[in-house]
Protein backbone atom coordinates (compact mmCIF):
# COMPACT_ATOMS: atom_id res chain seq x y z
CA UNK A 1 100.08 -4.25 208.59
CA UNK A 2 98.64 -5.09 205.33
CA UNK A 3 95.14 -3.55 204.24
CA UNK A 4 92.31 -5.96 204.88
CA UNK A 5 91.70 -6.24 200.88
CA UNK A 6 95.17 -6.50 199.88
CA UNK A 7 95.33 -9.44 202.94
CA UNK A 8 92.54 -11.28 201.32
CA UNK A 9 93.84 -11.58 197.71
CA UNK A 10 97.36 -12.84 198.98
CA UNK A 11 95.59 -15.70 200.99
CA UNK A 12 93.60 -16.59 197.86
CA UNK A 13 96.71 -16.33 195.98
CA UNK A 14 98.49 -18.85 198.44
CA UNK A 15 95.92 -21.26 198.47
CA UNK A 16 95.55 -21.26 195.15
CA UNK A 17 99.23 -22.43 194.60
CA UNK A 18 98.84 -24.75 197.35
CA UNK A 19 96.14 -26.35 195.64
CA UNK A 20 97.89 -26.43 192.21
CA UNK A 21 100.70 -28.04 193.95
CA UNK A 22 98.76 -30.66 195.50
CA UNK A 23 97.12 -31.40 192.48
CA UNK A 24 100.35 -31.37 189.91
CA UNK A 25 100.98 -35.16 188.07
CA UNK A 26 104.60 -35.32 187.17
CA UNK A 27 105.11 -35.05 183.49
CA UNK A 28 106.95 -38.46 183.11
CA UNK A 29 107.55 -41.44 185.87
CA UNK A 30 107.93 -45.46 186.69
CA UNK A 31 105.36 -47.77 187.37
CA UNK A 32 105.44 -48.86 190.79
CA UNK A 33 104.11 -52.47 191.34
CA UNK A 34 102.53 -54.11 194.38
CA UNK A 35 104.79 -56.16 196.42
CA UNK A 36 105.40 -59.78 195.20
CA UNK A 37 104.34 -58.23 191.36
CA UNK A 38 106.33 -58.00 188.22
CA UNK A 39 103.73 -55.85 186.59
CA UNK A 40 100.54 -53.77 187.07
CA UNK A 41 97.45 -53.49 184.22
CA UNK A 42 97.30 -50.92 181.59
CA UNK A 43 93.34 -50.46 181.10
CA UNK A 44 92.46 -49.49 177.46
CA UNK A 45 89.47 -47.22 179.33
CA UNK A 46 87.83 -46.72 182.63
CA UNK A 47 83.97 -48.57 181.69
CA UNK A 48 84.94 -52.15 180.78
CA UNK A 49 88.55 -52.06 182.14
CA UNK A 50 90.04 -54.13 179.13
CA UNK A 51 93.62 -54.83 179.53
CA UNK A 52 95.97 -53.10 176.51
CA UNK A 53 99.83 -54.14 178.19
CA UNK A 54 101.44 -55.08 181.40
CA UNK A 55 104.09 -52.79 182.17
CA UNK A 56 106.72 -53.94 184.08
CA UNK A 57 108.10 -52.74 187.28
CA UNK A 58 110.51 -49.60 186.92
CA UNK A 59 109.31 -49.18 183.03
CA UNK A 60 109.42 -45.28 182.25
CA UNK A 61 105.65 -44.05 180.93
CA UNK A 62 104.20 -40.42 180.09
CA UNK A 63 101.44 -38.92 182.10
CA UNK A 64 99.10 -37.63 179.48
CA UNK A 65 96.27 -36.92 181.66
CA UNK A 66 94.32 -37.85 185.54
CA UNK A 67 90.98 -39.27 186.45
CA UNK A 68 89.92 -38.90 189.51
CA UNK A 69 87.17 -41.42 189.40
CA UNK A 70 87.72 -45.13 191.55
CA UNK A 71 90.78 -43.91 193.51
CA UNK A 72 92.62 -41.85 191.16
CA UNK A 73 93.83 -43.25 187.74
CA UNK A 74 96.86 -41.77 185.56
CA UNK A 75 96.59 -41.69 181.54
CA UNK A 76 99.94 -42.56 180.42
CA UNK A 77 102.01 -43.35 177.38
CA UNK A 78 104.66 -46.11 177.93
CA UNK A 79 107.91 -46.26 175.98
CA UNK A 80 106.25 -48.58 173.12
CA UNK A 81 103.61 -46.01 172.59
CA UNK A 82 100.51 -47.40 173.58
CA UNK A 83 98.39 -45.12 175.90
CA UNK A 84 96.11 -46.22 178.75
CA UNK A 85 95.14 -46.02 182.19
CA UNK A 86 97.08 -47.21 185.54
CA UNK A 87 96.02 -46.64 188.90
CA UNK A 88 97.59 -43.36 190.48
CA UNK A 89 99.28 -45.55 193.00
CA UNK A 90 101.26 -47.67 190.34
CA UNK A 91 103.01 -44.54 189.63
CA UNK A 92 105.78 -42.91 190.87
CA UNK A 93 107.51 -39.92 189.89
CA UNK A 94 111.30 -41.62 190.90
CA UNK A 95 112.69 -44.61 190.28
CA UNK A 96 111.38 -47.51 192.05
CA UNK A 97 114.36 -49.19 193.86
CA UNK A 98 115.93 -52.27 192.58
CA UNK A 99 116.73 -56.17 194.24
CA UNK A 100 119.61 -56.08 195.34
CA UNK A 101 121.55 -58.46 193.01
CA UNK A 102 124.10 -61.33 194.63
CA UNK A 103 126.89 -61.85 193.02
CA UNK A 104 128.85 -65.45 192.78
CA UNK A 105 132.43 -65.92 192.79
CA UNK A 106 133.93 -68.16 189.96
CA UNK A 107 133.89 -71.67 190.74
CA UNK A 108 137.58 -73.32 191.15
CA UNK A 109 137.79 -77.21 191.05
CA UNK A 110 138.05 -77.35 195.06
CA UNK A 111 135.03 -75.50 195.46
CA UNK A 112 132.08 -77.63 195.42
CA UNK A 113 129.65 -74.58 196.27
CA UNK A 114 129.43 -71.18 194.59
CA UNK A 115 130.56 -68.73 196.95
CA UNK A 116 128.22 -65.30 197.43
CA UNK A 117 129.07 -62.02 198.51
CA UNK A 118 128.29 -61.03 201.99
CA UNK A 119 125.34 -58.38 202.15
CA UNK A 120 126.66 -54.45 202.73
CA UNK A 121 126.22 -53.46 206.18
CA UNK A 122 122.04 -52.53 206.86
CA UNK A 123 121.36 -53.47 203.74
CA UNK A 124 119.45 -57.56 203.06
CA UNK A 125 120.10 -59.03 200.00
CA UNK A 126 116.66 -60.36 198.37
CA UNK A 127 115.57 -62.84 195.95
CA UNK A 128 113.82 -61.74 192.71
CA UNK A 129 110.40 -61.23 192.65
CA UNK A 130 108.14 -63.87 192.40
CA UNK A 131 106.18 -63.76 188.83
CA UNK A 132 102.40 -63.26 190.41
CA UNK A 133 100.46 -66.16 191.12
CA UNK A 134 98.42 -67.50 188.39
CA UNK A 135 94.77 -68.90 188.75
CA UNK A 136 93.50 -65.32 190.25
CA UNK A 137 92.35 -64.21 186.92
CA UNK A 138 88.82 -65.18 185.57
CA UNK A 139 89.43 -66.07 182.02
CA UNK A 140 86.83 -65.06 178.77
CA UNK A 141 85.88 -68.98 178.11
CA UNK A 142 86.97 -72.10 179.15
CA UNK A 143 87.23 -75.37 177.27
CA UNK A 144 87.17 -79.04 178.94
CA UNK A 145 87.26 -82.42 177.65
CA UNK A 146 88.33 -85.49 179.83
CA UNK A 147 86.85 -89.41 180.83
CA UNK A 148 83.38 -89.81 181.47
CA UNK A 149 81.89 -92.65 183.40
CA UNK A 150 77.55 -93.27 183.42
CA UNK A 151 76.10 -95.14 185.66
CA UNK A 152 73.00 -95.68 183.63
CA UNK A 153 69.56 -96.57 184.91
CA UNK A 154 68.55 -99.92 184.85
CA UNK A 155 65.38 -99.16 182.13
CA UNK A 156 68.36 -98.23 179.52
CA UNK A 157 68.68 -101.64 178.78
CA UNK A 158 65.44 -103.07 180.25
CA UNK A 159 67.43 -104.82 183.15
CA UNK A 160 66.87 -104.66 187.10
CA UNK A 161 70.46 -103.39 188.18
CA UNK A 162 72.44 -100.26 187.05
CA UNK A 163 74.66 -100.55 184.15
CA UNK A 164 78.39 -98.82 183.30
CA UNK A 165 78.87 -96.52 180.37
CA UNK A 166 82.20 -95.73 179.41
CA UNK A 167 83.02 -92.25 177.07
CA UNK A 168 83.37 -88.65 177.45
CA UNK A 169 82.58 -85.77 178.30
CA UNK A 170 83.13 -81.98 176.67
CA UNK A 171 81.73 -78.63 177.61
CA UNK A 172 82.58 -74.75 176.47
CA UNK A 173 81.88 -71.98 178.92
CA UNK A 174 81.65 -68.16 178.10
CA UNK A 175 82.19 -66.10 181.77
CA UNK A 176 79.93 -63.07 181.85
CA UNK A 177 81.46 -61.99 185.38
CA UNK A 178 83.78 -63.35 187.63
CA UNK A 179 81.11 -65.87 188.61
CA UNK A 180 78.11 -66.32 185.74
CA UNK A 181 78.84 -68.11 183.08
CA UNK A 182 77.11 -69.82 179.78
CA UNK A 183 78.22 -73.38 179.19
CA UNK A 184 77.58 -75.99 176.17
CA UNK A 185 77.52 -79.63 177.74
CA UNK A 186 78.52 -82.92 175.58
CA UNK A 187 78.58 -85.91 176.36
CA UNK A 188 78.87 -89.73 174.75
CA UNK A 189 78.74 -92.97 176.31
CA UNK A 190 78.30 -96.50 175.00
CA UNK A 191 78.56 -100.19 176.44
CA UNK A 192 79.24 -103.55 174.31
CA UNK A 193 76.60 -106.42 174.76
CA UNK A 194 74.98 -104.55 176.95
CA UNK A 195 71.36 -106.22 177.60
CA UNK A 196 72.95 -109.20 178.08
CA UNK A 197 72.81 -109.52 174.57
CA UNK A 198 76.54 -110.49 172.65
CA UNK A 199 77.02 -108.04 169.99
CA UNK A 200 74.66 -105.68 170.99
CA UNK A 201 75.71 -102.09 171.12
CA UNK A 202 74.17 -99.26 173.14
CA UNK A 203 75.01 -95.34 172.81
CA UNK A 204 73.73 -92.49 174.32
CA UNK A 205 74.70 -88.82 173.58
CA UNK A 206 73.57 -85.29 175.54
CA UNK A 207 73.53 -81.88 174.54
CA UNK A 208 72.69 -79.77 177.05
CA UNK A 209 73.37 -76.12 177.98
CA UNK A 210 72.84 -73.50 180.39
CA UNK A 211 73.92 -71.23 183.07
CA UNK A 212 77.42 -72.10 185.30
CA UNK A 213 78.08 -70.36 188.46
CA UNK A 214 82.05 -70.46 189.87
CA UNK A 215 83.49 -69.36 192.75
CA UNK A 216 87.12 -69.06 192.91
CA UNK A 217 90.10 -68.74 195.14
CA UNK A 218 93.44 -68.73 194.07
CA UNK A 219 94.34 -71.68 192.22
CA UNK A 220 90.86 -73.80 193.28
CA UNK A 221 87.84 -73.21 192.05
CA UNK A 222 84.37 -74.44 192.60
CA UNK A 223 81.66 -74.61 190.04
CA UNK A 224 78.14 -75.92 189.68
CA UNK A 225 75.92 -75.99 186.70
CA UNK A 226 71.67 -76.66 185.61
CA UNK A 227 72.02 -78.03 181.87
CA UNK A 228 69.05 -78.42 179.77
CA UNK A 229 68.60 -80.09 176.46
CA UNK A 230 68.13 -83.67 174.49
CA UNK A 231 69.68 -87.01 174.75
CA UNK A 232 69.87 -89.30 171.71
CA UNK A 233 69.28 -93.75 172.81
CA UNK A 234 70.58 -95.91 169.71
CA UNK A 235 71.25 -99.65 170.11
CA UNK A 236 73.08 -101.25 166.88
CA UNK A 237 73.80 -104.89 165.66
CA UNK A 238 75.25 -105.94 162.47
CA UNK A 239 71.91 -106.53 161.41
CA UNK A 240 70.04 -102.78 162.35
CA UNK A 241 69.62 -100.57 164.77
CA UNK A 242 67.19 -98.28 166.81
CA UNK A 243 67.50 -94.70 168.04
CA UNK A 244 65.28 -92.25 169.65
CA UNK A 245 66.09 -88.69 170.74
CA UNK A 246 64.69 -87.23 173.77
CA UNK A 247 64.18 -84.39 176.65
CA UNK A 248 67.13 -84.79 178.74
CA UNK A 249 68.56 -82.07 181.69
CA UNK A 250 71.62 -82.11 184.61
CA UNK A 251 72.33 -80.34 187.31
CA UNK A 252 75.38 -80.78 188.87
CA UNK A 253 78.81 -79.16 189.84
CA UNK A 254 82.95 -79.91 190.26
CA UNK A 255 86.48 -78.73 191.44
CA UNK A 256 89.26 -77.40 189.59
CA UNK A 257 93.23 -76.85 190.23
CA UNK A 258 95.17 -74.51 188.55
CA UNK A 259 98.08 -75.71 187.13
CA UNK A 260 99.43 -73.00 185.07
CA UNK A 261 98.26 -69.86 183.70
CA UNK A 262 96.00 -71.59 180.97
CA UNK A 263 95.14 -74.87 181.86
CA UNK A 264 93.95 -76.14 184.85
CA UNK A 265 92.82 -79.64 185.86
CA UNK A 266 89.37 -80.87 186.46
CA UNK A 267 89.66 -82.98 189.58
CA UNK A 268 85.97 -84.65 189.79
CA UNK A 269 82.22 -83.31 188.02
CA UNK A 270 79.17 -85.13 189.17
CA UNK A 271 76.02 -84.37 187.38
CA UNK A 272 72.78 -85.86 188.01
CA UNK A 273 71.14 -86.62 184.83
CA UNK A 274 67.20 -87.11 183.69
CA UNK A 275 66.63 -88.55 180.15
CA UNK A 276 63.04 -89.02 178.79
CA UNK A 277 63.32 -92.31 176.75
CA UNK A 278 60.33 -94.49 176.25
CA UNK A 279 61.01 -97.32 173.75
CA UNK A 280 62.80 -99.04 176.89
CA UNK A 281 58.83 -99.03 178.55
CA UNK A 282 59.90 -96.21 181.13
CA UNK A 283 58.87 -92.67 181.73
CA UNK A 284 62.11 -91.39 182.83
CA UNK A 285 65.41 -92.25 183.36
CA UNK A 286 67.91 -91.13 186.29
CA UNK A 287 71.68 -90.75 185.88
CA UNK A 288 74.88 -90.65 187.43
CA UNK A 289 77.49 -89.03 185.45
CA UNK A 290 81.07 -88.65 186.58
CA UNK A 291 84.08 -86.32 184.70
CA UNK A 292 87.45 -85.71 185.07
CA UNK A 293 90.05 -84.02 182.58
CA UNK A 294 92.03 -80.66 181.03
CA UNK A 295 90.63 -77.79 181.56
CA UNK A 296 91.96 -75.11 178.94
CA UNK A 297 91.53 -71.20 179.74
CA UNK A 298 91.17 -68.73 176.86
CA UNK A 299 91.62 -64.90 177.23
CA UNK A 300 91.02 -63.00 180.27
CA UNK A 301 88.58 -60.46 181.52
CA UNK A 302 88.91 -58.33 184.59
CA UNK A 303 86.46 -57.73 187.57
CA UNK A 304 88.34 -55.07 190.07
């Protein structure tokens, strides 16, 4: 039987290889995607998690390094040499297995079908990977611009109904997070003989911004919106014209469908809308303002 001393130093010794063992990163390995994925994220660092590539599934990278911060992350090198962070369970140290691929026989003039292969015995023959699903993504700004319909009050033009403003509307949004944003709000509407009046033209454009808050789920999102800033009231003949610029604020909100990676479509915006105009004799002036168009999306950030 071994000396108590000497029996102490080999159990530190053992657990001290153990513990290496456990620890050890494998020099070189494959990125290992997600099911349903054709990639993961390389981060460029571990505080603002800025995307630097999207390695594909099976690509061969270099473990440089391992951060055992949020789960475990791997710095790696991948074969075009730019060097970045995965998550340790993106990476594997063998190859990730392949889809099976099915193969078609020629097609002969009495064959009206392609024929396939039938599967190897225990083993399913699948489809390729879906590409992953855009619309998940919150992207750095986003740009719209569509049809714009006002349904002005009736002291715009001094008469006792509502009147219809045709024009458009534009807005730019910056996204702080995946749901606070900054947005810039324009919008221009005019209506021909409007005050019963024949060749009178009236015109009213907003600029408004402010704060945007989104929530999104896949491919739909929901946004609303408090916009703050002036309104400019012209009516024109041939002969003159008259303008006066204002206070003016909305507050509001609208859907969106994803349609692709960068552009989505704006399915309906309502906005309530206050203008201070007083060469029509008001105080105050209450809005209805209805949008729809193209939404365009521009960069991406990331919000794990």
């Amino acid at each position: 039987m071994l000396p108590r001393p000497l029996f102490l130093l080999a159990l530190v010794l053992f657990s001290s290889q153990a513990f290496a063992q456990e620890n050890q990163v494998a020099d070189a390995g494959y990125i290992l995607c997600p099911t349903g994925q054709q990639y993961v994220y390389l981060y460029q660092s571990l505080t603002n998690f800025e995307v630097l590539a999207s390695p594909k599934c099976g690509d061969k990278v270099e473990v440089l390094g391992r951060e055992n911060t949020l789960g475990g992350y791997l710095r790696v090198r991948t074969a075009d040499g730019k060097e970045g962070y995965v998550p340790q369970l993106h990476f594997t140290a063998t190859p990730p297995a392949s889809p099976r691929i099915t193969i078609q026989q020629p097609q002969s003039q009495s064959q009206s079908q392609p024929q396939r292969l039938p599967a190897a015995s225990g083993t399913a023959s699948r489809s390729p990977a879906s590409s992953p699903s855009f619309g998940s993504d919150v992207p750095l700004a986003e740009v719209f611009g569509g049809y714009s319909y006002l349904s002005a009050d009736a002291d715009i033009e001094g008469l006792g109904s509502r009147s219809a403003f045709h024009g458009a509307n534009a807005s730019a949004a910056i996204n702080i997070n995946r749901w606070l944003g900054l947005e810039a709000d324009f919008g221009g509407h005019y209506k021909r003989d409007c005050a019963g009046t024949s060749g009178l033209t009236c015109r009213q454009l907003t600029f408004m911004g402010g704060p945007r808050v989104t929530y999104r789920e896949g491919k739909v999102s929901a946004f609303g919106h408090g916009l703050f800033g002036m309104g400019n009231l012209s009516a024109s003949l041939p002969g003159g014209s008259s303008s006066e610029t204002k206070l003016a604020w909305a507050a509001g909100g609208g859907f969106e469908l994803a349609v692709s990676e960068h552009v989505s479509v704006r399915v309906g915006q309502v906005d309530y809308l206050i203008t201070r105009y007083t060469q029509t004799g008001a105080t105050h002036q209450d809005h209805i303002r209805l949008s729809a168009g193209v939404v365009f999306k521009l960069g991406r950030i990331i919000t794990e």
